[in-house]
N, C-alpha and C. Protein backbone atom coordinates (compact mmCIF):
# COMPACT_ATOMS: atom_id res chain seq x y z
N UNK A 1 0.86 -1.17 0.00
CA UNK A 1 0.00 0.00 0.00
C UNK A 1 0.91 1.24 0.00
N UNK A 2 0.52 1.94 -1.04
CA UNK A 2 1.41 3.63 -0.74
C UNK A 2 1.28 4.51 0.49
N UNK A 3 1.76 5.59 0.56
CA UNK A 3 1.21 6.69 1.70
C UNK A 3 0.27 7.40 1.06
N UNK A 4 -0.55 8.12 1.73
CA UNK A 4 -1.43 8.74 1.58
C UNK A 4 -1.10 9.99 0.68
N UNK A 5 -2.32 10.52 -0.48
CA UNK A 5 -1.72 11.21 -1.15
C UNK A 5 -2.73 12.35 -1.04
N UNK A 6 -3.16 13.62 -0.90
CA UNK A 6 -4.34 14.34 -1.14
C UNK A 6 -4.39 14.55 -2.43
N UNK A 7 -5.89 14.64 -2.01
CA UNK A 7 -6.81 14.61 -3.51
C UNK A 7 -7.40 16.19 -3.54
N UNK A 8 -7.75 17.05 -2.32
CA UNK A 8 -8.60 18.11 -2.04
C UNK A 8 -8.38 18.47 -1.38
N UNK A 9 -8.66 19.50 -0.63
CA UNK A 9 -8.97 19.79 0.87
C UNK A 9 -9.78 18.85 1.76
N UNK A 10 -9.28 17.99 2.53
CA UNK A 10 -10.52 17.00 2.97
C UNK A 10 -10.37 15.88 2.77
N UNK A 11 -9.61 15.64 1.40
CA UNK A 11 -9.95 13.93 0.97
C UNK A 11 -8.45 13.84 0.18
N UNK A 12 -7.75 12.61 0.80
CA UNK A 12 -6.45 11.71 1.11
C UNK A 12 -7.09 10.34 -0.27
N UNK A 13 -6.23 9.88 -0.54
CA UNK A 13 -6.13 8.40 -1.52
C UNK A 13 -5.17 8.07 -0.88
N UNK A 14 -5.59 6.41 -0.94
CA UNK A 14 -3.89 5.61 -0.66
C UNK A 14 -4.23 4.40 -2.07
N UNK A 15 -3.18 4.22 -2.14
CA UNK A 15 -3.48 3.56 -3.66
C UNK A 15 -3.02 1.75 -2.92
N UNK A 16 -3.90 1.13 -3.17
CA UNK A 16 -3.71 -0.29 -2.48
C UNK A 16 -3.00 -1.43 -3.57
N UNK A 17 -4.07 -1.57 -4.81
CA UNK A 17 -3.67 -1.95 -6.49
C UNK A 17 -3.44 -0.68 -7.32
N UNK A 18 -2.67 -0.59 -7.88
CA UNK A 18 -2.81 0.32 -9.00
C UNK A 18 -3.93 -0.06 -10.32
N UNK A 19 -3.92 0.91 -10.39
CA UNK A 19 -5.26 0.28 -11.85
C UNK A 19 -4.69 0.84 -13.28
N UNK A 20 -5.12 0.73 -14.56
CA UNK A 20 -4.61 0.45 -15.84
C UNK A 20 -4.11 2.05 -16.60
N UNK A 21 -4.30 3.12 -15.25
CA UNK A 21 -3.53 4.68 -15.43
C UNK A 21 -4.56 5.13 -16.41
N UNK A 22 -5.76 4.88 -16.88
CA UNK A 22 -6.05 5.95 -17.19
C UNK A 22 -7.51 6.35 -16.17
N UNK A 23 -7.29 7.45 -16.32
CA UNK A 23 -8.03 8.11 -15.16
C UNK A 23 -9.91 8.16 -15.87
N UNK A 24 -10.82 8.39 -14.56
CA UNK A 24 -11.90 8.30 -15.11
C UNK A 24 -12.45 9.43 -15.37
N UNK A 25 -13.11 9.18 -16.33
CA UNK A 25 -13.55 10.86 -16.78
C UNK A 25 -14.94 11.27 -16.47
N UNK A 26 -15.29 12.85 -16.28
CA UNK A 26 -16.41 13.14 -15.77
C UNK A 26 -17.76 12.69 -16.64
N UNK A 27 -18.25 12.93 -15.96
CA UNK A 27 -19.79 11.79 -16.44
C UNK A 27 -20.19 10.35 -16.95
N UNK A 28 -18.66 9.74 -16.69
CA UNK A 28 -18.35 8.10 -17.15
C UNK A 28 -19.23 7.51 -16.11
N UNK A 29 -19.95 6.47 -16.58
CA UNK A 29 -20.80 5.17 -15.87
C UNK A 29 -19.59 4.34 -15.34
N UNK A 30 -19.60 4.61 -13.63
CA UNK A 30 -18.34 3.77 -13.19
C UNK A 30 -19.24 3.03 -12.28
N UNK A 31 -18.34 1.62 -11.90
CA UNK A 31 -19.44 0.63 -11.27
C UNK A 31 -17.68 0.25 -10.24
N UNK A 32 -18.62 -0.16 -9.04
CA UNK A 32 -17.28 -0.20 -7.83
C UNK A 32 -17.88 -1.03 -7.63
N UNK A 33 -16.59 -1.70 -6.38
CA UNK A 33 -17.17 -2.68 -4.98
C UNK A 33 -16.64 -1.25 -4.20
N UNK A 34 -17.50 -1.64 -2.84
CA UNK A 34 -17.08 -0.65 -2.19
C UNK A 34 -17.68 -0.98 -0.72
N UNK A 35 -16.14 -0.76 0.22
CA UNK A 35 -16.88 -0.82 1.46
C UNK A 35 -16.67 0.72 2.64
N UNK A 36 -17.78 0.98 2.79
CA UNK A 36 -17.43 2.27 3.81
C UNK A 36 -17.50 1.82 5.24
N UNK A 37 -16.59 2.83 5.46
CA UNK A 37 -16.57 2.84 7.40
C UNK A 37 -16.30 4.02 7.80
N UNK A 38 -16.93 4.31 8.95
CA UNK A 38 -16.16 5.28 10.04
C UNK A 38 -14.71 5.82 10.06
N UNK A 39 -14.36 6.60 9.83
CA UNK A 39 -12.94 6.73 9.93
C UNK A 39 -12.44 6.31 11.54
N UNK A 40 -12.97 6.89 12.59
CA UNK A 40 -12.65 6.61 13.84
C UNK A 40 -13.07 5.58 14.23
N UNK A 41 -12.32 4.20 14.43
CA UNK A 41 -12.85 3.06 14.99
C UNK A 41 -12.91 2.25 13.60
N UNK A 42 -12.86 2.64 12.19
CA UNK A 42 -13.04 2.13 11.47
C UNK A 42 -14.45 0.72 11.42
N UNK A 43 -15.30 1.61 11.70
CA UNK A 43 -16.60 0.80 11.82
C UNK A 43 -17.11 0.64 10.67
N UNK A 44 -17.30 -0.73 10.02
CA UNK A 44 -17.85 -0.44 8.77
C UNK A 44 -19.15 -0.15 9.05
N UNK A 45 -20.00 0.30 7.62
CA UNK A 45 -21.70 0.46 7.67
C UNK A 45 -22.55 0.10 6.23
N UNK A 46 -21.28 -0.38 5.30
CA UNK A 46 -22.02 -0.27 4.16
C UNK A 46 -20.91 -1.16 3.67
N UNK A 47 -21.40 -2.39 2.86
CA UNK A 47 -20.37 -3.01 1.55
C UNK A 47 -21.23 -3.48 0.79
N UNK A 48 -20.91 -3.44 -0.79
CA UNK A 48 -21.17 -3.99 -1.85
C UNK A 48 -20.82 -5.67 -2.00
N UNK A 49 -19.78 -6.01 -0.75
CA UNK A 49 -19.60 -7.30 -0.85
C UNK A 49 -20.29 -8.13 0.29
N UNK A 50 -21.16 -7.70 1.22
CA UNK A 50 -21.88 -8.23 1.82
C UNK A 50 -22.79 -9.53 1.41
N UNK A 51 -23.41 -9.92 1.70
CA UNK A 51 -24.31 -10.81 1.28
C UNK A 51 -25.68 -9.99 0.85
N UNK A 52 -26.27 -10.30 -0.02
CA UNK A 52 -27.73 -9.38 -0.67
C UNK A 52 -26.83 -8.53 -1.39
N UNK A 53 -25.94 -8.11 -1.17
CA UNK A 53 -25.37 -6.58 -1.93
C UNK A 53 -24.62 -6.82 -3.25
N UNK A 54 -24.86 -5.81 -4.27
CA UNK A 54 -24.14 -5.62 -5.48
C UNK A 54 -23.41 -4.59 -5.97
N UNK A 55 -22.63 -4.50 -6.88
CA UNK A 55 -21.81 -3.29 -6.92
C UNK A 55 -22.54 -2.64 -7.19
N UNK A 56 -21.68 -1.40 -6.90
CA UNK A 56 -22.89 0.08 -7.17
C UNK A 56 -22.36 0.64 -8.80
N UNK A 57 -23.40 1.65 -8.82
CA UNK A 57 -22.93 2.21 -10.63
C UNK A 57 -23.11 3.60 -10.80
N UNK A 58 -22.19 4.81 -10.57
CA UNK A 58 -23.07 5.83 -10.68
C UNK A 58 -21.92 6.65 -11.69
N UNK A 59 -22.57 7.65 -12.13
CA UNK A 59 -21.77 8.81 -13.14
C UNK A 59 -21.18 9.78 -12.21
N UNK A 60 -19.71 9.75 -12.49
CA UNK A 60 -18.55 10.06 -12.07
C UNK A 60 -18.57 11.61 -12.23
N UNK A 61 -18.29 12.25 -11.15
CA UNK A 61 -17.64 14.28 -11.41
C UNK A 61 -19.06 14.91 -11.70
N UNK A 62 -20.33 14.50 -10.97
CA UNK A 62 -21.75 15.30 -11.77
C UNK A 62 -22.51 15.15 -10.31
N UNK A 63 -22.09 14.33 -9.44
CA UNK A 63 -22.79 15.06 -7.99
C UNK A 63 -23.41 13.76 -7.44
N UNK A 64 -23.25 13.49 -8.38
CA UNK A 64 -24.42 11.68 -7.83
C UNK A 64 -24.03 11.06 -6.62
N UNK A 65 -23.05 10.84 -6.24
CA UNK A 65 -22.52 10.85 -5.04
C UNK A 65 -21.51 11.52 -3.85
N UNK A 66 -21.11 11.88 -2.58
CA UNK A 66 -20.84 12.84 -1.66
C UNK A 66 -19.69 12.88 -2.60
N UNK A 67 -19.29 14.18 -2.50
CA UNK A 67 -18.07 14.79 -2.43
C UNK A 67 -17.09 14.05 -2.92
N UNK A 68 -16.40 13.80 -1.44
CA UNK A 68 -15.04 12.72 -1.00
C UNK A 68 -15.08 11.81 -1.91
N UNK A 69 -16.59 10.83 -2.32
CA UNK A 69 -16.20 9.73 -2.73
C UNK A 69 -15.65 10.33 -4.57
N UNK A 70 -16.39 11.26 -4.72
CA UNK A 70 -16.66 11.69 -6.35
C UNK A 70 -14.91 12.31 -6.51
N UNK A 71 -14.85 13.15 -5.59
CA UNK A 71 -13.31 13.63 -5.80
C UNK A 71 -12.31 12.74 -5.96
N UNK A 72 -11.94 11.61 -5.18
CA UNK A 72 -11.21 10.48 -4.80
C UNK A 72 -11.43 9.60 -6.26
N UNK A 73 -12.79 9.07 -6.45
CA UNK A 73 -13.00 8.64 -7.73
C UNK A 73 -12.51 8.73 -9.09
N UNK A 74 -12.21 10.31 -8.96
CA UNK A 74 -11.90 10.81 -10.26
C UNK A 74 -10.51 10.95 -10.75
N UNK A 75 -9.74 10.01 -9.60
CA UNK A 75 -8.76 10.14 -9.57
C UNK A 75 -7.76 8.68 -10.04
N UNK A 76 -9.14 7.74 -10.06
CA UNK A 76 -8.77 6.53 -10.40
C UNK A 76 -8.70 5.80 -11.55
N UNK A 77 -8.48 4.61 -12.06
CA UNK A 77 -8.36 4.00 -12.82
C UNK A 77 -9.00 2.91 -13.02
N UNK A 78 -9.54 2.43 -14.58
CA UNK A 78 -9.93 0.65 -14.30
C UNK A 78 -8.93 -0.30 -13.32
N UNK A 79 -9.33 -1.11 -12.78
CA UNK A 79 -8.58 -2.15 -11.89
C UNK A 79 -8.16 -1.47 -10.60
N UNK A 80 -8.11 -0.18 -10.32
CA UNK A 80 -7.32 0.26 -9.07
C UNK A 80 -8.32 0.17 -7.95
N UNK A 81 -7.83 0.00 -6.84
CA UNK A 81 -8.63 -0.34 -5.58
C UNK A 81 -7.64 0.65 -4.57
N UNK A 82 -8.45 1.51 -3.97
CA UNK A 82 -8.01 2.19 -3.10
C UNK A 82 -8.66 2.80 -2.03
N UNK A 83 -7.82 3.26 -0.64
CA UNK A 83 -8.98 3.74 0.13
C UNK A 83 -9.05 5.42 0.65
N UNK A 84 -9.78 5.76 0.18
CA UNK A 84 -10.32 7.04 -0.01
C UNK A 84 -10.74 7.91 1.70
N UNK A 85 -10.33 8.52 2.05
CA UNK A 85 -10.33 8.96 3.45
C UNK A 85 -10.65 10.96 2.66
N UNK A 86 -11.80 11.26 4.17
CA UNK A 86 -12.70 11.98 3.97
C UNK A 86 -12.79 12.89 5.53
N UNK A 87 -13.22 13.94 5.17
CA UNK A 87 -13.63 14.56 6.64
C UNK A 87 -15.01 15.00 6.37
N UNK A 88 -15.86 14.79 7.38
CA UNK A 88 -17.13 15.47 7.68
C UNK A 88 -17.91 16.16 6.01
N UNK A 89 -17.48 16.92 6.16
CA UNK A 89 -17.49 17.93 5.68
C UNK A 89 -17.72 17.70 3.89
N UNK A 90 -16.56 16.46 3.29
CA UNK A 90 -17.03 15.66 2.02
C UNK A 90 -17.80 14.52 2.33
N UNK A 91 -18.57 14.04 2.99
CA UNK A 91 -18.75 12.99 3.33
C UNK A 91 -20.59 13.82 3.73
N UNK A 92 -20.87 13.14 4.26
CA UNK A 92 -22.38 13.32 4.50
C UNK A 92 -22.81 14.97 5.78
N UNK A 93 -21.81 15.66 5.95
CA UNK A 93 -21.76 16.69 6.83
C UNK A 93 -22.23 16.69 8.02
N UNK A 94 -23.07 18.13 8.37
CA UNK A 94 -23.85 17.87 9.50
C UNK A 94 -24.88 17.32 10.04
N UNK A 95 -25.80 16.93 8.96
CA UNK A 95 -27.04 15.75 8.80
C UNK A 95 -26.74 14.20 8.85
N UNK A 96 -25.15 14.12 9.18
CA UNK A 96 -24.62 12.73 9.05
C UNK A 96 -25.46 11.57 8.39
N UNK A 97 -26.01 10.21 8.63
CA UNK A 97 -26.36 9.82 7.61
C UNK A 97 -27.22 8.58 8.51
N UNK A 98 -27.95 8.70 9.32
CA UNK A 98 -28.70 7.90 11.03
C UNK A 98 -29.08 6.58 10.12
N UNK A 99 -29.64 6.35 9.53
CA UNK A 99 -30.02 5.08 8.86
C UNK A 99 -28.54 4.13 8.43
N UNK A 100 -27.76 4.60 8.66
CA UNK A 100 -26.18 4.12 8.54
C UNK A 100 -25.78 3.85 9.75
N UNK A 101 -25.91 4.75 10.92
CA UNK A 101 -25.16 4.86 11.67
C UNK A 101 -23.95 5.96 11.84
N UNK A 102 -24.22 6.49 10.98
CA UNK A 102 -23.40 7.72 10.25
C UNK A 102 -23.31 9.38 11.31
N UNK A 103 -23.06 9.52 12.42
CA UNK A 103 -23.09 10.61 13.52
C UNK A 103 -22.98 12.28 12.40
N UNK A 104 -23.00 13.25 12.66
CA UNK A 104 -23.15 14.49 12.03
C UNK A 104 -21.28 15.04 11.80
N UNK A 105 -20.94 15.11 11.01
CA UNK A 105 -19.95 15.40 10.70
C UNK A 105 -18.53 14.47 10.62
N UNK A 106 -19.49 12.98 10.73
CA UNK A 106 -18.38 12.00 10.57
C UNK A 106 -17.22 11.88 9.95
N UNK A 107 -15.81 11.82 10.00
CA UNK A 107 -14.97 11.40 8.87
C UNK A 107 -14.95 9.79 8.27
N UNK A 108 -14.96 9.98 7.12
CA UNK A 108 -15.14 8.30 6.49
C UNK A 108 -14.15 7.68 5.91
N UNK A 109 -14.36 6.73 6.05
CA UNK A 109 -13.68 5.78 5.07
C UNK A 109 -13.92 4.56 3.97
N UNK A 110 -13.70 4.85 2.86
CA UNK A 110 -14.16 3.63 1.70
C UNK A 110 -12.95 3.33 1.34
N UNK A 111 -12.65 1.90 0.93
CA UNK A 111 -12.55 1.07 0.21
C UNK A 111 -13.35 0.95 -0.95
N UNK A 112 -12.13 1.38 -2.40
CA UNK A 112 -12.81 1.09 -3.68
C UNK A 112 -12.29 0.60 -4.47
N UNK A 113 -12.74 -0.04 -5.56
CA UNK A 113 -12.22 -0.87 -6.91
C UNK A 113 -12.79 -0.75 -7.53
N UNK A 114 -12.46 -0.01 -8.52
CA UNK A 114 -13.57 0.24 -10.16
C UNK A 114 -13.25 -1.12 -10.69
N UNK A 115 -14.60 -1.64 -11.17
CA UNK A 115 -14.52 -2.78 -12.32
C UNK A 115 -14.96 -2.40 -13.41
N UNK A 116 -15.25 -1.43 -13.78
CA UNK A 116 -16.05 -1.12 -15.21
C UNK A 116 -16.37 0.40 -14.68
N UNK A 117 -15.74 0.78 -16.43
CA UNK A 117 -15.86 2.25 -16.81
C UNK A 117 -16.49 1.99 -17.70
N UNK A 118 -17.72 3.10 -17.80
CA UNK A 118 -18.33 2.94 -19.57
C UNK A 118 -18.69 4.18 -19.87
């Protein structure tokens, strides 16, 4: 695993796999595994690899998802898996995210791996 690299104000990458270097572009249909947690305590609350669960799919750099994850995202590649670290603030803010478990200004953490860019 590398050291941590910033992406923003707020949001760190650590690159775990490298992926195939080319980067994803805004409004690309990207589909992850992905597991989030708590940054403190590293509690997870959410994976795509759970049981019932499937990867997710959303369009990249257009808002569809928080911040942190979209910034961090856009930074990646087919095949790369990395974990994306967040403060409050990119992440679900002061409304934190209660159906998660998600407290108001949480810092987070995902685990990601693009499998498909389209």
């Amino acid at each position: 695993m590398s050291a941590a690299i910033p992406v923003s104000a707020g949001v760190t990458k650590t690159i775990i796999n490298p992926g195939d270097g080319n980067p994803i572009r805004r409004g690309a249909s990207v589909t992850v595994h992905c597991t989030g947690m708590l940054t403190e305590g590293l509690k997870k609350f959410w994976s795509t690899r759970d049981p019932g669960q499937s990867a997710f799919t959303f369009k990249a750099g257009v808002g569809q998802v928080i911040a942190g994850w979209d910034e961090g995202c856009m930074t990646m590649s087919l095949g790369e898996k990395a974990r994306i670290q967040m403060t409050g603030d990119k992440g679900y803010g002061s409304g934190g995210f209660p159906a998660w478990g998600i407290p108001p200004n949480a810092g987070l953490t995902f685990e990601l791996e693009v499998i498909r860019i389209q």
